[in-house]
Protein backbone atom coordinates (compact mmCIF):
# COMPACT_ATOMS: atom_id res chain seq x y z
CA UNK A 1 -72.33 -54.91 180.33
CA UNK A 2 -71.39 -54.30 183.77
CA UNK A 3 -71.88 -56.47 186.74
CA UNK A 4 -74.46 -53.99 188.14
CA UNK A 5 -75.16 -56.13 191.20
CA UNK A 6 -71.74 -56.83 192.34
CA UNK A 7 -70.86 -52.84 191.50
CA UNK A 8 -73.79 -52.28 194.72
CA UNK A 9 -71.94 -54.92 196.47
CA UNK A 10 -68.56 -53.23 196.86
CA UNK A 11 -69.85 -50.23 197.44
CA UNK A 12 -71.82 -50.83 200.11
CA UNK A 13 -75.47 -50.24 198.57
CA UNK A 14 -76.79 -53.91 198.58
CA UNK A 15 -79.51 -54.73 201.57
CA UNK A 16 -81.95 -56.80 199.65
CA UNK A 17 -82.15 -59.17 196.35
CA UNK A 18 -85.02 -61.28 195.19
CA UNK A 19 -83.28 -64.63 193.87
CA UNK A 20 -82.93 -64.74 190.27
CA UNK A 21 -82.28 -61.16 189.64
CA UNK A 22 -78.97 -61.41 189.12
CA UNK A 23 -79.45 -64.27 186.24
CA UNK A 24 -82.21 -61.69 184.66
CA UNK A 25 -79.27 -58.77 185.29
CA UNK A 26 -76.89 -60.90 183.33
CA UNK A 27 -79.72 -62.54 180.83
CA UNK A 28 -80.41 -59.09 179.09
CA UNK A 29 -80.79 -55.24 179.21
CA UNK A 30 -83.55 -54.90 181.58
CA UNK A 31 -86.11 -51.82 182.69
CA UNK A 32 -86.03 -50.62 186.43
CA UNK A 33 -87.95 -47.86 188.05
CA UNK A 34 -87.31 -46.35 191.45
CA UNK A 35 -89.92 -44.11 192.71
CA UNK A 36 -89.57 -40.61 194.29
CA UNK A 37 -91.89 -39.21 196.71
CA UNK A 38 -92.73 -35.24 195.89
CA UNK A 39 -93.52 -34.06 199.21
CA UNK A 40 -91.78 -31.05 198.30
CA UNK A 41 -90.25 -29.29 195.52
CA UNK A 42 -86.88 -29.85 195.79
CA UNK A 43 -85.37 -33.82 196.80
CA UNK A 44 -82.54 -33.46 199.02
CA UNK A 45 -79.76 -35.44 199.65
CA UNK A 46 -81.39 -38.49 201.23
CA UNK A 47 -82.46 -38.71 197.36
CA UNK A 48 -79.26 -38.72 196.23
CA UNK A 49 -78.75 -42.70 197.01
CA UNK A 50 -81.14 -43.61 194.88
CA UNK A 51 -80.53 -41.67 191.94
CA UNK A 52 -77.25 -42.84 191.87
CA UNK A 53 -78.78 -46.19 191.90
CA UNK A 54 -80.62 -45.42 188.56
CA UNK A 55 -77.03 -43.93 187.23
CA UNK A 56 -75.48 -46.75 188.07
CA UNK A 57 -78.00 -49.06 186.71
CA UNK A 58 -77.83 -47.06 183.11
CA UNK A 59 -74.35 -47.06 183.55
CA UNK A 60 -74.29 -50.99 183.57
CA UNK A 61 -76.14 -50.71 180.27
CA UNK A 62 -80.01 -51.23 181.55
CA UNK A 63 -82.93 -49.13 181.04
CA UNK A 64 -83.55 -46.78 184.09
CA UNK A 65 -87.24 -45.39 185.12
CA UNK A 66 -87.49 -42.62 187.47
CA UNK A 67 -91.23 -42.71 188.88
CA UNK A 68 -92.49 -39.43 190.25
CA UNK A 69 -95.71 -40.27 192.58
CA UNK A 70 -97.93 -37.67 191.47
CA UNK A 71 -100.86 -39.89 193.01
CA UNK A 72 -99.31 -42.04 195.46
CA UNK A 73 -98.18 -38.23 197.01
CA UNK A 74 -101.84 -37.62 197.46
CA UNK A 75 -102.50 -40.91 200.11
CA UNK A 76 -98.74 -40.84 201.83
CA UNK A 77 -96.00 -43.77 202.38
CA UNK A 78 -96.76 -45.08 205.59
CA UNK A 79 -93.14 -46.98 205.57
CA UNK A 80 -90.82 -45.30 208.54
CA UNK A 81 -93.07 -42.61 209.54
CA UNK A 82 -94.83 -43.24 213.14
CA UNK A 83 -98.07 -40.89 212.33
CA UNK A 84 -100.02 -39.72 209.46
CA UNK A 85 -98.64 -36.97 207.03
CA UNK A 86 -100.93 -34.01 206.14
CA UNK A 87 -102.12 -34.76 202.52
CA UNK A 88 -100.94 -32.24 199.89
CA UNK A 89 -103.53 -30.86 197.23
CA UNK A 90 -103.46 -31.18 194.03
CA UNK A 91 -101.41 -27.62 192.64
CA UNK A 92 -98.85 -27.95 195.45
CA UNK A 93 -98.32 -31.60 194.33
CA UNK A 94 -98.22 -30.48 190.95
CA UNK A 95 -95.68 -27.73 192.06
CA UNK A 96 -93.84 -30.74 193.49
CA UNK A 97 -93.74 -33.11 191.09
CA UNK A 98 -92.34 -30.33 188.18
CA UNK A 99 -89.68 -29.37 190.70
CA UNK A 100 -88.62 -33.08 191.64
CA UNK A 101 -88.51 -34.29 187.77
CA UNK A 102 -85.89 -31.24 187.00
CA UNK A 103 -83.52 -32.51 189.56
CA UNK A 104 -83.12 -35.87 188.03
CA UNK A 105 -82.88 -34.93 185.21
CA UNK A 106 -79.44 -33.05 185.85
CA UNK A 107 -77.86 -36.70 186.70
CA UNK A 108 -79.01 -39.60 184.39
CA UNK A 109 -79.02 -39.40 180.40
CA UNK A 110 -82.73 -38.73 179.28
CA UNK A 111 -81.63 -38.70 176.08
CA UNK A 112 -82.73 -41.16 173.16
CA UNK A 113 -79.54 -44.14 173.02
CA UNK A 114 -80.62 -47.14 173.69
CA UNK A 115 -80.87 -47.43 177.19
CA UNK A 116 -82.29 -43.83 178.01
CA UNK A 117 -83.85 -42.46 180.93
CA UNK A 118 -87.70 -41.79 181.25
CA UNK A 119 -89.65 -40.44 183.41
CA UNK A 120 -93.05 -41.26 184.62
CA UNK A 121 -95.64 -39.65 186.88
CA UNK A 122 -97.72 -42.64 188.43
CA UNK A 123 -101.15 -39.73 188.43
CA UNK A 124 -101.06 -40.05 184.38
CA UNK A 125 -102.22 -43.68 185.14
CA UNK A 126 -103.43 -43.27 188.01
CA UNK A 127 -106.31 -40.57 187.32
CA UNK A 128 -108.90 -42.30 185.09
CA UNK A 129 -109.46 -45.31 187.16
CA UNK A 130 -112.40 -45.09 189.31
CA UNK A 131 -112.76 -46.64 192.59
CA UNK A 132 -115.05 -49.59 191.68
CA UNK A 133 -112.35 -50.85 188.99
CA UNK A 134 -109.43 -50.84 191.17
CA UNK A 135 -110.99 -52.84 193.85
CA UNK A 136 -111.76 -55.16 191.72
CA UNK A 137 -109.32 -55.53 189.39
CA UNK A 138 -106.57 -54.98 191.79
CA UNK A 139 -107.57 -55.15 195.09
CA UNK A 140 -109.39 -58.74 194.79
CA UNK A 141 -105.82 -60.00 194.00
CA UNK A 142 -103.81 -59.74 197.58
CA UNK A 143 -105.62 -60.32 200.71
CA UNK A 144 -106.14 -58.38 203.80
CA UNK A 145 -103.52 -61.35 205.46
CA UNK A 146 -100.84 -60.54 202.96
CA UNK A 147 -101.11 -56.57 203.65
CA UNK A 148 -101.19 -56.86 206.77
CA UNK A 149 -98.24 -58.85 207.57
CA UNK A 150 -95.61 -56.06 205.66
CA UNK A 151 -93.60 -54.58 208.52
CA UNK A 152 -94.69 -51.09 207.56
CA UNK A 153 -98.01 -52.09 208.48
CA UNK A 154 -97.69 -54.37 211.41
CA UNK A 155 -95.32 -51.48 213.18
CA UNK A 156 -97.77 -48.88 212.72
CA UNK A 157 -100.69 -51.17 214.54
CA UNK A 158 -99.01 -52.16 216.93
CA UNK A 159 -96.32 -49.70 217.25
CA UNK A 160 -96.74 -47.76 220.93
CA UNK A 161 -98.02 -43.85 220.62
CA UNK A 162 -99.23 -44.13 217.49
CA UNK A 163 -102.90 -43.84 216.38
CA UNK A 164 -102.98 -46.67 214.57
CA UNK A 165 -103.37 -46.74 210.52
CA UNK A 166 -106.04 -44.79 208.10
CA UNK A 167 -107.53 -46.77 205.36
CA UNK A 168 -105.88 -43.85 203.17
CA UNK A 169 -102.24 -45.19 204.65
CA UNK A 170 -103.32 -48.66 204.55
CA UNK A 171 -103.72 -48.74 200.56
CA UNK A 172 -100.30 -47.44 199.94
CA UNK A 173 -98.80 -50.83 198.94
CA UNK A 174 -101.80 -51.06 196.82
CA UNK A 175 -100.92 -48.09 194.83
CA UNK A 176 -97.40 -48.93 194.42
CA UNK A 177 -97.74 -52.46 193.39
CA UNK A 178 -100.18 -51.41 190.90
CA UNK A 179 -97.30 -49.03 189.52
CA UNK A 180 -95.28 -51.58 189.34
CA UNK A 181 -97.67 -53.76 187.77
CA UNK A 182 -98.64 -50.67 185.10
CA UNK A 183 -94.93 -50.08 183.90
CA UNK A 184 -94.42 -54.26 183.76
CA UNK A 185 -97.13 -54.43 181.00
CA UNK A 186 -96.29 -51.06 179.52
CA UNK A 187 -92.48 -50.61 179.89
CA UNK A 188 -91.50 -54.33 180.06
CA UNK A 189 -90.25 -53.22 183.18
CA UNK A 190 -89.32 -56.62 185.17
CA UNK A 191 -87.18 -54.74 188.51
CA UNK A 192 -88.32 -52.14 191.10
CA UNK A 193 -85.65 -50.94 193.26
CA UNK A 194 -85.34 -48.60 196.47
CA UNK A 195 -84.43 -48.35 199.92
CA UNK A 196 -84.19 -51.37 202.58
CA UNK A 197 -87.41 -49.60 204.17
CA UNK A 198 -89.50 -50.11 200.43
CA UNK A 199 -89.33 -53.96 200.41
CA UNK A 200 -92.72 -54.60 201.44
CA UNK A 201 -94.17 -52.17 199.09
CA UNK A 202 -91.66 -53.41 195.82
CA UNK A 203 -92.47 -57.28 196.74
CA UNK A 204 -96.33 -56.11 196.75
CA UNK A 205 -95.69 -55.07 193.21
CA UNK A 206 -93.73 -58.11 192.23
CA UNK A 207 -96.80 -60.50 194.01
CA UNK A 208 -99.06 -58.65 192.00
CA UNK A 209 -97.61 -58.83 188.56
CA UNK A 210 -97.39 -62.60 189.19
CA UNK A 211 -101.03 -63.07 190.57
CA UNK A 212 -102.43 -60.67 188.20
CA UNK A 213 -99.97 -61.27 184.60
CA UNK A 214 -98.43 -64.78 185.94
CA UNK A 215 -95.43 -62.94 185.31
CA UNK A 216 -92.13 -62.69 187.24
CA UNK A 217 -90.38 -60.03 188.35
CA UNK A 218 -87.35 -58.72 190.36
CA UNK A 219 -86.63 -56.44 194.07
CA UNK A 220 -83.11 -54.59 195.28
CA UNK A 221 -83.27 -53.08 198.07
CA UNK A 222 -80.09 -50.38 198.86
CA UNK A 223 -78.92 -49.62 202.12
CA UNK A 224 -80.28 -46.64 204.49
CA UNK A 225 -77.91 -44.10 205.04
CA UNK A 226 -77.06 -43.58 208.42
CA UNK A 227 -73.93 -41.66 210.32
CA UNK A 228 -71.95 -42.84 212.51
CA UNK A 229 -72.55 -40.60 215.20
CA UNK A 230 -76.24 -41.89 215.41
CA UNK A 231 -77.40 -38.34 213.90
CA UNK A 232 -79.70 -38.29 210.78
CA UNK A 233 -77.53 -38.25 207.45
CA UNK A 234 -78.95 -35.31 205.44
CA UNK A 235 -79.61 -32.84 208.33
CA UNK A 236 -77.96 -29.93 210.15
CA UNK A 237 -79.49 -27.90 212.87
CA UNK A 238 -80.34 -25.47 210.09
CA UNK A 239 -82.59 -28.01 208.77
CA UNK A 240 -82.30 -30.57 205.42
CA UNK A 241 -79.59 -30.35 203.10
CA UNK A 242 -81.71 -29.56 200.10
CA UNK A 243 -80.62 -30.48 195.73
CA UNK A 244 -82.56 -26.79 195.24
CA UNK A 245 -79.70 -23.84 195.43
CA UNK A 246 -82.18 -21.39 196.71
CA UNK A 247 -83.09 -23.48 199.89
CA UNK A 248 -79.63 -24.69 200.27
CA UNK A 249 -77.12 -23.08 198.60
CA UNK A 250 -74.29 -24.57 196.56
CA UNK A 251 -71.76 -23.42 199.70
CA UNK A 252 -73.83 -25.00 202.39
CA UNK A 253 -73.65 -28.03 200.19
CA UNK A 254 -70.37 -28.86 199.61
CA UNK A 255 -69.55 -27.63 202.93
CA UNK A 256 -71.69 -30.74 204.46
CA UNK A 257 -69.61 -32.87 203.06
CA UNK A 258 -66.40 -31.16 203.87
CA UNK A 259 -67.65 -31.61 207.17
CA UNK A 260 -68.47 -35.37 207.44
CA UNK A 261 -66.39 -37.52 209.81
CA UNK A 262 -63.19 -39.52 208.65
CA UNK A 263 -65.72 -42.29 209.06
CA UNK A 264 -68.49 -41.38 207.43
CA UNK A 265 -66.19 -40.27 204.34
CA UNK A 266 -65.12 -43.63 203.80
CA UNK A 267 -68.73 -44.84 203.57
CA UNK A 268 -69.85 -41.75 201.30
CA UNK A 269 -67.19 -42.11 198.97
CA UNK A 270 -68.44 -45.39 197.38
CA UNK A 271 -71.89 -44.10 197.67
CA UNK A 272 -71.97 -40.44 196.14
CA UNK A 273 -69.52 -40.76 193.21
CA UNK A 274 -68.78 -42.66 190.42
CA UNK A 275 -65.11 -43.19 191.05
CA UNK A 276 -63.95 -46.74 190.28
CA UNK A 277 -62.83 -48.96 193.10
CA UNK A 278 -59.24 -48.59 192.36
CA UNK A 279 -59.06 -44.51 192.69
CA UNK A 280 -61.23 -45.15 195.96
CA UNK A 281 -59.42 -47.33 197.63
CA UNK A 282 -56.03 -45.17 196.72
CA UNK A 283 -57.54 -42.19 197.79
CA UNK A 284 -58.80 -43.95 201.16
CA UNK A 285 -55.34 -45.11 201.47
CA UNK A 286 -54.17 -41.49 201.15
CA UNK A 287 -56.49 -39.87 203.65
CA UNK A 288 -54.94 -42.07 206.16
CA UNK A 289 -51.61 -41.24 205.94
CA UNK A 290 -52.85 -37.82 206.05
CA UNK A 291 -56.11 -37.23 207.58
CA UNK A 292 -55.54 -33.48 208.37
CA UNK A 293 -55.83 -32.79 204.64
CA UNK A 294 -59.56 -33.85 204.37
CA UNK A 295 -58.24 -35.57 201.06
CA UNK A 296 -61.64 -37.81 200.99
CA UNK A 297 -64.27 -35.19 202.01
CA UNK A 298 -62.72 -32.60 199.72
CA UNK A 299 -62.99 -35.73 196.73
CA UNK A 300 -66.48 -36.40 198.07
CA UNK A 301 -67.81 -32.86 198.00
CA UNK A 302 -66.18 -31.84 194.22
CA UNK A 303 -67.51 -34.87 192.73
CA UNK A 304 -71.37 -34.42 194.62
CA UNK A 305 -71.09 -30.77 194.15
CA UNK A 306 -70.50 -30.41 190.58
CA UNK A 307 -73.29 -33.05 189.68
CA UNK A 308 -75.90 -30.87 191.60
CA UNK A 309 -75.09 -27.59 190.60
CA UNK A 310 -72.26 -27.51 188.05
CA UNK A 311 -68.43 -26.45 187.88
CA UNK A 312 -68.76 -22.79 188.22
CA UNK A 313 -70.96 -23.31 191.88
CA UNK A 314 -68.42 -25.65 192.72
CA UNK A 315 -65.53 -23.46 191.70
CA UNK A 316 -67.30 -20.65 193.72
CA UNK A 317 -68.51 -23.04 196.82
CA UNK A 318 -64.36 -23.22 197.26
CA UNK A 319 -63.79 -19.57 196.87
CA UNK A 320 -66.35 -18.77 199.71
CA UNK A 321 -64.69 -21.90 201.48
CA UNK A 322 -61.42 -19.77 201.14
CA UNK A 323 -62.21 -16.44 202.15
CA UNK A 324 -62.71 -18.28 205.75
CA UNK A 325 -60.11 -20.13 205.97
CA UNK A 326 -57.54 -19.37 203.33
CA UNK A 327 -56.18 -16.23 201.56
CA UNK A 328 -58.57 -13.79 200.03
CA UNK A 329 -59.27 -10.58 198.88
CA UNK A 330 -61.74 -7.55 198.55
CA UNK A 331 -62.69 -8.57 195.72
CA UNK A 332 -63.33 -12.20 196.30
CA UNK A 333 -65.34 -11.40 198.63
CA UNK A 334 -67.66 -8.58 196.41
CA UNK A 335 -67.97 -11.79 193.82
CA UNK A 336 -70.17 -13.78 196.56
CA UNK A 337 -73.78 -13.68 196.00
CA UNK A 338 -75.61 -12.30 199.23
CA UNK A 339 -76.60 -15.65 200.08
CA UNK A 340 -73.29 -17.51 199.96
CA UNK A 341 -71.51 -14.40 201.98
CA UNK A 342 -74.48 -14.57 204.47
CA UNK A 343 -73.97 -18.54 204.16
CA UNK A 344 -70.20 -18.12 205.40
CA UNK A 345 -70.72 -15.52 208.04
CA UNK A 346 -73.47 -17.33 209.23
CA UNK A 347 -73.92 -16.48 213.27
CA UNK A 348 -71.53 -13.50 212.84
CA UNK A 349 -72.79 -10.76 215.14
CA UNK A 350 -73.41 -7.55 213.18
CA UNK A 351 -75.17 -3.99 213.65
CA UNK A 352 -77.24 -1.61 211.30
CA UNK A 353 -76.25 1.54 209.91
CA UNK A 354 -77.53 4.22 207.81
CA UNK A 355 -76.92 4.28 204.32
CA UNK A 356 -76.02 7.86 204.62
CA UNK A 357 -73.33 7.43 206.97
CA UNK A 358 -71.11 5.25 204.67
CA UNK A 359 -72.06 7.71 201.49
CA UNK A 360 -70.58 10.51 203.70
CA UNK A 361 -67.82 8.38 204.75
CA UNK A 362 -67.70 6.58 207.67
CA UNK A 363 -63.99 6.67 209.83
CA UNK A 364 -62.43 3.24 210.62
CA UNK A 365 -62.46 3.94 214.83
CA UNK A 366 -66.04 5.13 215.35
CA UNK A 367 -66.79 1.70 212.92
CA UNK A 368 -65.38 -0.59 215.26
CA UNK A 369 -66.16 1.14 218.39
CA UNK A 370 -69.58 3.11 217.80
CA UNK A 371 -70.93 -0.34 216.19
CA UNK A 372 -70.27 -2.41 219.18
CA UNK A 373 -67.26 -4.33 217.72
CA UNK A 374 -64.78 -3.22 220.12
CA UNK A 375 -65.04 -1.76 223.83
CA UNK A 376 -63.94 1.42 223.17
CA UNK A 377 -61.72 4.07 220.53
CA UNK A 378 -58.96 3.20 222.72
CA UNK A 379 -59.07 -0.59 222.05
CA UNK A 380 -59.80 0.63 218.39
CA UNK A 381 -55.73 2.54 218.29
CA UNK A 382 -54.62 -0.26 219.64
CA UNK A 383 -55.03 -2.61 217.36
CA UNK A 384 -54.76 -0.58 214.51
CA UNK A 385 -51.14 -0.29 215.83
CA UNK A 386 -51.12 -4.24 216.16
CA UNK A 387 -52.31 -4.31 212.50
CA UNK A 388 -54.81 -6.44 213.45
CA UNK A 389 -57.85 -4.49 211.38
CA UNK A 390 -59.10 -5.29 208.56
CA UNK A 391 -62.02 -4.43 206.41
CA UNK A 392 -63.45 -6.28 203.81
CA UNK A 393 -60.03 -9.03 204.36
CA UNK A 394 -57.82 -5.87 204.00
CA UNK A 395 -55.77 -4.45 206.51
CA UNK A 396 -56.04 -0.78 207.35
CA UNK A 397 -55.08 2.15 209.02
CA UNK A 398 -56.34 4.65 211.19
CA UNK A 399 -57.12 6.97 208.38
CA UNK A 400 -58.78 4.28 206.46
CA UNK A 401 -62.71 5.68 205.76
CA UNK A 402 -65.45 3.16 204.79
CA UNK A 403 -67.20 4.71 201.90
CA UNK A 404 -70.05 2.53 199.48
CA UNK A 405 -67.11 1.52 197.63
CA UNK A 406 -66.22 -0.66 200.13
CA UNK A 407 -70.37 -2.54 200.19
CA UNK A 408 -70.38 -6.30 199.71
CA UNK A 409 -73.73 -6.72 197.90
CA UNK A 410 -74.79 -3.14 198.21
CA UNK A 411 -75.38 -3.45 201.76
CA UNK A 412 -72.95 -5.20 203.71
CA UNK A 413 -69.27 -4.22 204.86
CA UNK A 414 -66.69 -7.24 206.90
CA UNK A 415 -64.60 -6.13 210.08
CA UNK A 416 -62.18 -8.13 211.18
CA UNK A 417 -59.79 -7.75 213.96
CA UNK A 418 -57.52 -10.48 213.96
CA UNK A 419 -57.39 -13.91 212.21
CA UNK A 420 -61.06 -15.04 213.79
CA UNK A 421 -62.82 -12.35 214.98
CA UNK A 422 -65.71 -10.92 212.57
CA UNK A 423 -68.24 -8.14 212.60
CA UNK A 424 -71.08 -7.48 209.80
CA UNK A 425 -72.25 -3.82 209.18
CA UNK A 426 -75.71 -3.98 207.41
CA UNK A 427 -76.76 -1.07 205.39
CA UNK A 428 -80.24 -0.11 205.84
């Protein structure tokens, strides 16, 4: 078995041990869950940490739990958040929870070896105990004192603009230690693990399996991801970066990571692939000799990319990457989706035109001109005699005539007058 503690060390993803979990680690095969929030249906890439966690954890040769909190989604994690969150009901939580267990299950083995994957929704449990029975078979077990001195509490009491705490908020930790409690007798599941900001929630759990079972059991904490320019990790000004293609798709994704600072690559490299430390630390190595080349973000985003949405959205993640910035074609660019095109021309002025005018052919200088492109037909001539137009990434001439041939999608035709400068025609 691998050293599954020292493999979070060297990659950067160790914040918080309970003592003794290595020596239970190392002892024998052991259960873990990690739980994952459905406040939506789709995780995104905040997520990814600690599925990669679980991966990792299998991969060392324990027993991995993913926990999907069907019923801790209806009362809210209070743990980072300043105010409240709006409670979900139960079919959008349902919605949720469906949508959140298919993502996992594209990167950890489910199937039935010896130290496969389950996965658990905490509501199944949850759902048939009434009120009376978990206050007092649960909730006579930790005092107010105890709950009360977890940071997630304390910060939102006395935290400044905040409204203080709900009762709702306040039995979170509850909840979540009874989970942990639930899959200790049922799973034999002795370790909870999950980000820094979940260690007053996960040592509720292990407090309660020891009060309640007089049994003993384990906390690892990982790391929150943070960049370095002080800007959330997993956000762009369009919004999250989303494991669901249709809310982010597959080019958006891996061009994220393309994007992330020398810095930040160095960090993400240990922490979003499964590359040993010796091919890190070469490619690292590399990247510095030659930074221009992107050698660690391009690593980065095939390894991410093709674990969330598989070799052929990779393979056409770098075409679209391409047409931008490399060589393309006509034809490359017909075999984007709409989405990915719109994805790469993203902010790329454009003007609407009449189906009818491209089926009756529509002339190359009135296109450029008549559209708004360029100024005028005379600025038009001119750099069709600088061979600077192109159409769909093909140069043309002044006799060129865009016909629905020529439609990307069935509704969209590229100008391009020089290396940089784009125009969209949309076909209504």
């Amino acid at each position: 078995m691998k050293d599954f503690v020292q493999e979070l060390k060297w990659r950067g993803l160790l914040h918080d041990i309970m003592p003794g979990t290595e020596e239970q680690l190392a002892k024998e095969k052991t259960t873990a869950y990690i739980g994952f929030d459905p406040t939506a249906d789709s995780l995104h890439i905040g997520s990814l940490v600690q599925i990669f966690i679980l991966k990792h954890f299998q991969l060392a040769g324990h027993k991995p739990i993913a926990l999907v909190g069907g019923a801790t989604g209806m009362v809210g994690d209070p743990s980072g958040k300043s105010t409240e969150r709006n409670l979900l009901d139960e079919e959008t939580l349902a919605k949720n929870v469906a949508g959140v267990k298919e993502q996992i299950g594209r990167y950890i083995d489910f199937s039935d070896a010896d130290n496969g994957a389950e996965l658990v929704n905490n509501y199944d449990w949850m759902k048939d105990i009434s009120l009376i029975d978990f206050v007092r078979e649960t909730g006579k077990h930790l005092t107010v004192n105890y709950m009360m001195a977890k940071d997630s509490v304390k910060k939102r009491i006395s935290g400044e603009n905040t409204e203080g705490m709900s009762f709702t908020e306040f039995t979170y930790q509850l909840f979540q230690g009874y989970d942990f409690y639930h899959l200790y007798n049922t799973k034999n599941c002795k370790l909870q693990m999950g980000g820094s900001d979940q260690w007053g929630n996960i040592t509720t759990g292990t407090e309660l399996i020891r009060r309640k079972s007089q049994g003993k059991a384990f906390a690892i904490t990982v790391p929150l991801v943070t960049k370095a320019d002080g800007t959330k990790f997993g956000k762009t000004e369009g919004g999250n970066i989303w494991l669901d293609a249709k809310r982010t798709s597959p080019y958006k994704f891996y061009q994220y990571w393309l994007n992330s600072s020398d810095k930040d690559a160095e960090k993400y490299i240990k922490i979003f692939t499964f590359l040993n430390q010796g091919t890190i630390e070469k490619l690292i190595t590399e990247h510095k000799e030659a930074p221009h080349m992107r050698l660690l973000q391009k690593a980065i985003g095939e390894e991410v990319t093709i674990l969330t949405h598989g070799q052929e959205a990779y393979d056409n993640a770098i075409k679209a990457s391409n047409i931008l910035f490399g060589k393309s074609t006509s034809e490359d660019l017909k075999s984007l989706d709409e989405q990915t095109f719109l994805d790469v021309f993203s902010g790329v002025p454009q003007a609407e035109i009449s189906r009818s005018q491209i089926e009756n052919g529509f002339e190359i200088v009135p296109a450029f001109s008549e559209t708004g492109f360029l100024k005028s037909n005379g600025e038009v001539r001119r750099a069709l005699k600088e061979n600077s137009v192109s159409v769909n990434k093909t140069k043309v001439k002044e006799d060129f005539v865009i016909t629905a041939n020529d439609l990307i999608a069935d509704k969209y035709v590229l100008l391009q007058r020089g290396k940089k400068s784009y125009f969209l025609l949309k076909i209504i």
